[in-house]
C-alpha atoms as a PDB file:
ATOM      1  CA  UNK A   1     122.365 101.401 104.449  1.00  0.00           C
ATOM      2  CA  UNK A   2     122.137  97.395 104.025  1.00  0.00           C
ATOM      3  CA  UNK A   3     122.791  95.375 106.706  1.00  0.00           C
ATOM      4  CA  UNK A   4     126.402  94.538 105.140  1.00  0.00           C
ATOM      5  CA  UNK A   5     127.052  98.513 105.013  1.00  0.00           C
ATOM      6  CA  UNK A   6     126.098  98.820 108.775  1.00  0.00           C
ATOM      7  CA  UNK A   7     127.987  95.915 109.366  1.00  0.00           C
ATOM      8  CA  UNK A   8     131.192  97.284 108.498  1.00  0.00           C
ATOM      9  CA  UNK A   9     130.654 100.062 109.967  1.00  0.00           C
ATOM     10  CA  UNK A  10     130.411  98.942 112.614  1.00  0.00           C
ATOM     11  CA  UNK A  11     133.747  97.048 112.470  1.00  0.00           C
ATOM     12  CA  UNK A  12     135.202 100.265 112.441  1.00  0.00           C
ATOM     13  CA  UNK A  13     134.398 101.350 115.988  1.00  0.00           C
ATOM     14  CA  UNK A  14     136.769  98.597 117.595  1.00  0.00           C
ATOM     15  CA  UNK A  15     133.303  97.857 120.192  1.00  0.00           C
ATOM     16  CA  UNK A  16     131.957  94.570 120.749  1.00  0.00           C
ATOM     17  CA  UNK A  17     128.958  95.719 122.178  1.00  0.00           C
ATOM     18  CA  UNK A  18     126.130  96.968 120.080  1.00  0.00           C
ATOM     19  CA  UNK A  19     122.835  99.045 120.784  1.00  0.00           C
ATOM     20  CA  UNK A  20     120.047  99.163 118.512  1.00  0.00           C
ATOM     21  CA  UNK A  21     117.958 101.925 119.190  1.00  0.00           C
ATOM     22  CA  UNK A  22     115.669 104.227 116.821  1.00  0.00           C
ATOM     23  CA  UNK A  23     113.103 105.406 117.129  1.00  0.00           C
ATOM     24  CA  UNK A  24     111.943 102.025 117.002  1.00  0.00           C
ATOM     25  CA  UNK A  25     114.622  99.934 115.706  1.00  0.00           C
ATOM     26  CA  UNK A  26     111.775  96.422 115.239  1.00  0.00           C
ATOM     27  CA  UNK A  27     109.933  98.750 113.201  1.00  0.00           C
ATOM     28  CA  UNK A  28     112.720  98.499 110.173  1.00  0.00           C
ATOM     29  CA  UNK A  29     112.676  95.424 108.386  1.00  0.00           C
ATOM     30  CA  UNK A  30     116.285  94.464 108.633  1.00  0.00           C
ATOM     31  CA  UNK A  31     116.545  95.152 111.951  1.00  0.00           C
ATOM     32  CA  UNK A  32     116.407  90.706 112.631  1.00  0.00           C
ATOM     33  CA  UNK A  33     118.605  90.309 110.302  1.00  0.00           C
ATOM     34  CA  UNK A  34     121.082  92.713 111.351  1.00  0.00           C
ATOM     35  CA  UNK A  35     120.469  91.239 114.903  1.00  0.00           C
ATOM     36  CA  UNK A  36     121.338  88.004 113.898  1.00  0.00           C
ATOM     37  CA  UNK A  37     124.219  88.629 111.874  1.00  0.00           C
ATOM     38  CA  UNK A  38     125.812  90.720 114.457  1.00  0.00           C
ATOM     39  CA  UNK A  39     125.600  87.787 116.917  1.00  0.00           C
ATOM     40  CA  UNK A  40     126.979  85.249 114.504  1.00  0.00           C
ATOM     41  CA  UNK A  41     130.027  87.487 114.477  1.00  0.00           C
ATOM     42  CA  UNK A  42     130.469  87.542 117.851  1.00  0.00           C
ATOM     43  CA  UNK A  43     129.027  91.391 118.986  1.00  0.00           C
ATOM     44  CA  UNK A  44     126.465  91.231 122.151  1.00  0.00           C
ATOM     45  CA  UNK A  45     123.904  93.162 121.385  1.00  0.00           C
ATOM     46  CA  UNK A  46     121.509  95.261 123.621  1.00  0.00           C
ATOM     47  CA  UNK A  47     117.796  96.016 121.093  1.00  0.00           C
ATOM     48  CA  UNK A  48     116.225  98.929 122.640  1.00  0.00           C
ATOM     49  CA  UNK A  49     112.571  98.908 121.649  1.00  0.00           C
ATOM     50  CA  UNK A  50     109.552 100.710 122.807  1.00  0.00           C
ATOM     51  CA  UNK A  51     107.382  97.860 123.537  1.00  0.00           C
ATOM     52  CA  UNK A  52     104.300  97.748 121.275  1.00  0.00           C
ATOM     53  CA  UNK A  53     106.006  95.126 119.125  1.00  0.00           C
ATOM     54  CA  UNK A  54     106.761  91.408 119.653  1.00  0.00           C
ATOM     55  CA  UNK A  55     110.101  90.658 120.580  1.00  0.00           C
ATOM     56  CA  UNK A  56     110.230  87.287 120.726  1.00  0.00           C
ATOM     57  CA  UNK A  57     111.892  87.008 117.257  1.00  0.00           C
ATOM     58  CA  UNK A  58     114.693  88.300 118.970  1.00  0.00           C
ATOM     59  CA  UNK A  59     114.559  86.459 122.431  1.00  0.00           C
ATOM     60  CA  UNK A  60     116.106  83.551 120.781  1.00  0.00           C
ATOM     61  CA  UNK A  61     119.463  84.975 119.224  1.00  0.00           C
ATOM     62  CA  UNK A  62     122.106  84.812 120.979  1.00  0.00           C
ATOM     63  CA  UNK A  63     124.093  87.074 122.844  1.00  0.00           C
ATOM     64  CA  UNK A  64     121.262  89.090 122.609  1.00  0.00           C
ATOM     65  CA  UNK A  65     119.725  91.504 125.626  1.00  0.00           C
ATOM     66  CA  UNK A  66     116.291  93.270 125.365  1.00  0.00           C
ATOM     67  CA  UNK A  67     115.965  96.766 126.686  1.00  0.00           C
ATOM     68  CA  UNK A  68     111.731  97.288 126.723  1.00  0.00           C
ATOM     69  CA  UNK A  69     109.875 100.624 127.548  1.00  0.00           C
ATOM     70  CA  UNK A  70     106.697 100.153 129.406  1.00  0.00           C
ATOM     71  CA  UNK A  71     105.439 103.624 128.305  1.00  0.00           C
ATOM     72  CA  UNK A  72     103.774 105.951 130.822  1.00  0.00           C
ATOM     73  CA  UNK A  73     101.051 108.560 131.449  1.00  0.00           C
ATOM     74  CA  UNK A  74     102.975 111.254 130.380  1.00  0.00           C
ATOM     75  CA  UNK A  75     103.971 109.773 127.167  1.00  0.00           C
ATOM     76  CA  UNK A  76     100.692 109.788 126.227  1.00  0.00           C
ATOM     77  CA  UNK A  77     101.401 106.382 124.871  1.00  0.00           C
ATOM     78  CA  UNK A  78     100.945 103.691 127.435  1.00  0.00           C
ATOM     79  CA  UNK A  79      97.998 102.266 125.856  1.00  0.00           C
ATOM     80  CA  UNK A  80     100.504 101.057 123.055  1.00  0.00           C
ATOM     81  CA  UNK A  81     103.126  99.075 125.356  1.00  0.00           C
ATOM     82  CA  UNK A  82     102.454  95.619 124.353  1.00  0.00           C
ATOM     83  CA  UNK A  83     101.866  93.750 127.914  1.00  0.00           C
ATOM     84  CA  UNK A  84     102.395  90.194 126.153  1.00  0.00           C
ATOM     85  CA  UNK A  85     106.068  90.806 125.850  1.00  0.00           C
ATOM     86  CA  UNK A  86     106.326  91.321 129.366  1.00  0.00           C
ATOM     87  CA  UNK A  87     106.389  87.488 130.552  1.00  0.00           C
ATOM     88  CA  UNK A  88     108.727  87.554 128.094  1.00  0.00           C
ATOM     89  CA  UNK A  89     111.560  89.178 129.406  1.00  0.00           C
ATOM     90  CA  UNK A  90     114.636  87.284 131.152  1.00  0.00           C
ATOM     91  CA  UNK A  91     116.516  88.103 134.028  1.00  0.00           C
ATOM     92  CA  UNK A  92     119.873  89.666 131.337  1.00  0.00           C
ATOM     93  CA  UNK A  93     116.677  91.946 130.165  1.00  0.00           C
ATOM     94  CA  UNK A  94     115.603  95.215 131.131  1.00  0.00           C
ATOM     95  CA  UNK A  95     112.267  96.929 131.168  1.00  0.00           C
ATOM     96  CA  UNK A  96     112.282 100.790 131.600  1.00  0.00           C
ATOM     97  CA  UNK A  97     109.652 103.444 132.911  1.00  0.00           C
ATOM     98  CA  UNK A  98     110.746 106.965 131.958  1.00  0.00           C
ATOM     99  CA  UNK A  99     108.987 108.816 134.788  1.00  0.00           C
ATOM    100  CA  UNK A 100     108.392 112.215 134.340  1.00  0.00           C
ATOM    101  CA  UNK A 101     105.743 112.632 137.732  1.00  0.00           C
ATOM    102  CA  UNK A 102     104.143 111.501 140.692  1.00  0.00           C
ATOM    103  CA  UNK A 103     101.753 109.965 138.185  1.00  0.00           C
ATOM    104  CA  UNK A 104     103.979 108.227 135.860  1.00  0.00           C
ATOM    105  CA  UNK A 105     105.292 106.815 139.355  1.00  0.00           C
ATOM    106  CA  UNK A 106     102.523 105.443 140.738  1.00  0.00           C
ATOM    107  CA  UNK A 107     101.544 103.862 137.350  1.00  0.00           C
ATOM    108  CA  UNK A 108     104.774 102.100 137.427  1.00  0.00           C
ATOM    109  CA  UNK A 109     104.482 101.271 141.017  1.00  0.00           C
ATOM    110  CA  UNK A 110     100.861  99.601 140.343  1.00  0.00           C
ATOM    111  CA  UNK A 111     102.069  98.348 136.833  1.00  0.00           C
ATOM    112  CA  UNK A 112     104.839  96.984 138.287  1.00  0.00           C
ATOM    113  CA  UNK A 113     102.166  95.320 140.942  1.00  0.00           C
ATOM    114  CA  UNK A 114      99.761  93.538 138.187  1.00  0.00           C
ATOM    115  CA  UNK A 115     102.666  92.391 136.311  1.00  0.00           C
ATOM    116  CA  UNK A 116     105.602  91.101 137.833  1.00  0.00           C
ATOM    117  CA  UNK A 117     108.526  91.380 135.400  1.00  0.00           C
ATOM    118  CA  UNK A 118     111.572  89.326 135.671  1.00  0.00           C
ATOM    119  CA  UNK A 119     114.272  91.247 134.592  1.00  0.00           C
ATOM    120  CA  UNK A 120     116.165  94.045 135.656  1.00  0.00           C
ATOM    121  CA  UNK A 121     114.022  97.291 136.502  1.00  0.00           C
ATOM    122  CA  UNK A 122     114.818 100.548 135.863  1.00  0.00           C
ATOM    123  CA  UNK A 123     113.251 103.893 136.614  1.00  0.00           C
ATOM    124  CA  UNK A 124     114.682 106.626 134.284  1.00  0.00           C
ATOM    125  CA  UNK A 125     113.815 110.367 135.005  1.00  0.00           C
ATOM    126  CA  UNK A 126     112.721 112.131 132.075  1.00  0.00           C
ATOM    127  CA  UNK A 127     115.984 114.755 130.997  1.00  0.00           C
ATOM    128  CA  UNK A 128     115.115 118.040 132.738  1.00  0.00           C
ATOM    129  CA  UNK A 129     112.826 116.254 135.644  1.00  0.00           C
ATOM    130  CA  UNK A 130     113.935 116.272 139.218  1.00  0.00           C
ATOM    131  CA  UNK A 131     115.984 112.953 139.705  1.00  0.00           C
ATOM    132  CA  UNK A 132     116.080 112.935 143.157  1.00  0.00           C
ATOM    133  CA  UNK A 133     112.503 113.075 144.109  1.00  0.00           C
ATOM    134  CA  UNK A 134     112.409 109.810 141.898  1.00  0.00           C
ATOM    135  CA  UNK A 135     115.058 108.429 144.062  1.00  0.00           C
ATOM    136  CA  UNK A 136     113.166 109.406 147.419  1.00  0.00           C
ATOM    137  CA  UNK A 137     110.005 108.224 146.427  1.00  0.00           C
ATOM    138  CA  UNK A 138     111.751 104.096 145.260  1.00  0.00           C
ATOM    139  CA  UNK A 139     113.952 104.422 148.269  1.00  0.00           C
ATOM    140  CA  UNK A 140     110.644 105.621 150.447  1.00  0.00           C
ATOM    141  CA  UNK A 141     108.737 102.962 148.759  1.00  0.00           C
ATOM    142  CA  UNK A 142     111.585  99.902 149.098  1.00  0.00           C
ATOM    143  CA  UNK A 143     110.724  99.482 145.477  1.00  0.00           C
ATOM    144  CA  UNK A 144     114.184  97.419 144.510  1.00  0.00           C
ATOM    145  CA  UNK A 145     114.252  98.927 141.130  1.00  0.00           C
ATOM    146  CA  UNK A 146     117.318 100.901 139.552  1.00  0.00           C
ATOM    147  CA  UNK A 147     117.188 104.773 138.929  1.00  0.00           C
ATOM    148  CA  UNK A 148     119.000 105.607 135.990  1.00  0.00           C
ATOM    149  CA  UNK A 149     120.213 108.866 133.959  1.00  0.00           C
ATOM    150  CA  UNK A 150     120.069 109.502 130.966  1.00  0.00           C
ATOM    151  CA  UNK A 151     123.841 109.640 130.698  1.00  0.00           C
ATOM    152  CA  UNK A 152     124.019 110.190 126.714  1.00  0.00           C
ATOM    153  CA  UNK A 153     122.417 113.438 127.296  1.00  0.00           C
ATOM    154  CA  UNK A 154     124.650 114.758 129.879  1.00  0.00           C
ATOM    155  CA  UNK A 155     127.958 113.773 127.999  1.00  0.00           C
ATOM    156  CA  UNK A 156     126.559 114.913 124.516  1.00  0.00           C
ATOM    157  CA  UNK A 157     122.672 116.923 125.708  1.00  0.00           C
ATOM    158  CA  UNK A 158     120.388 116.733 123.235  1.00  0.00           C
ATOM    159  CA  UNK A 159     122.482 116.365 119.754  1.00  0.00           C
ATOM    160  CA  UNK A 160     119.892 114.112 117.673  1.00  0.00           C
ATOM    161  CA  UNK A 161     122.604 110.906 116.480  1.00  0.00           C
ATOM    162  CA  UNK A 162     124.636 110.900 119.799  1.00  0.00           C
END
């Protein structure tokens, strides 16, 4: 779709709050574009990205939040979360550890350590995991970060789209 097709699409869903997820949405080329243009009509927007890309095209649209994955041990892909964008982030931001284990925890916990973030943090069991040993171990800890579902999957499960 172009971003004028997406655009009135989404129009049709009476929302004026967006999220651009993917995959990786700042992997497709329109995905600034789109950003922009759905500010410039008025949507907030919330780009969720994986974090081995710059976002600070985005960081300067407005109405414009930045949800960024700081990938752990267990995703086999924390080598690729791009540390540079953390300064980045702003307090209306988020940056996310999906923690699937004691290990992925204490990575978080140390990452968390060596690079202070200042946005909003947010632990997010992995679907299937044992949420409440995640909450006992930030409570245990005082860590003062948020532990959040993933709600999508318990309203729709695991329906690719929803």
């Amino acid at each position: 779709m172009t971003v004028t097709e997406v655009i009135a699409k989404v129009k049709t869903y009476g929302t004026h709050q967006i999220c651009l997820t993917g995959g990786e949405p700042l992997l497709q080329q329109e995905s600034l574009e789109l950003t922009r243009e759905l500010s410039r009509l008025g949507f907030s927007v919330l780009v969720m990205t994986g974090g081995s890309i710059d976002v600070s095209p985005y960081l300067s649209i407005p109405n414009v939040r930045i949800s960024l994955d700081v990938k752990c041990p267990s995703s086999t892909m924390e080598k690729r979360t791009r540390v540079e964008n953390i300064p980045l982030l702003r307090p209306q931001d988020v940056a996310k550890f999906v923690i699937q284990d004691r290990a992925d925890y204490d990575f978080a916990k140390k990452f968390l350590k060596e690079h202070p973030i200042a946005s909003e943090v947010v632990f997010q069991p992995t679907w299937g995991s044992d949420s409440s040993k995640l909450a006992g171990w930030v409570l245990g800890d005082a860590l003062g970060v948020r532990v959040m579902l993933q709600q999508h999957k318990y309203i729709w499960g695991e329906v690719p789209g929803r």
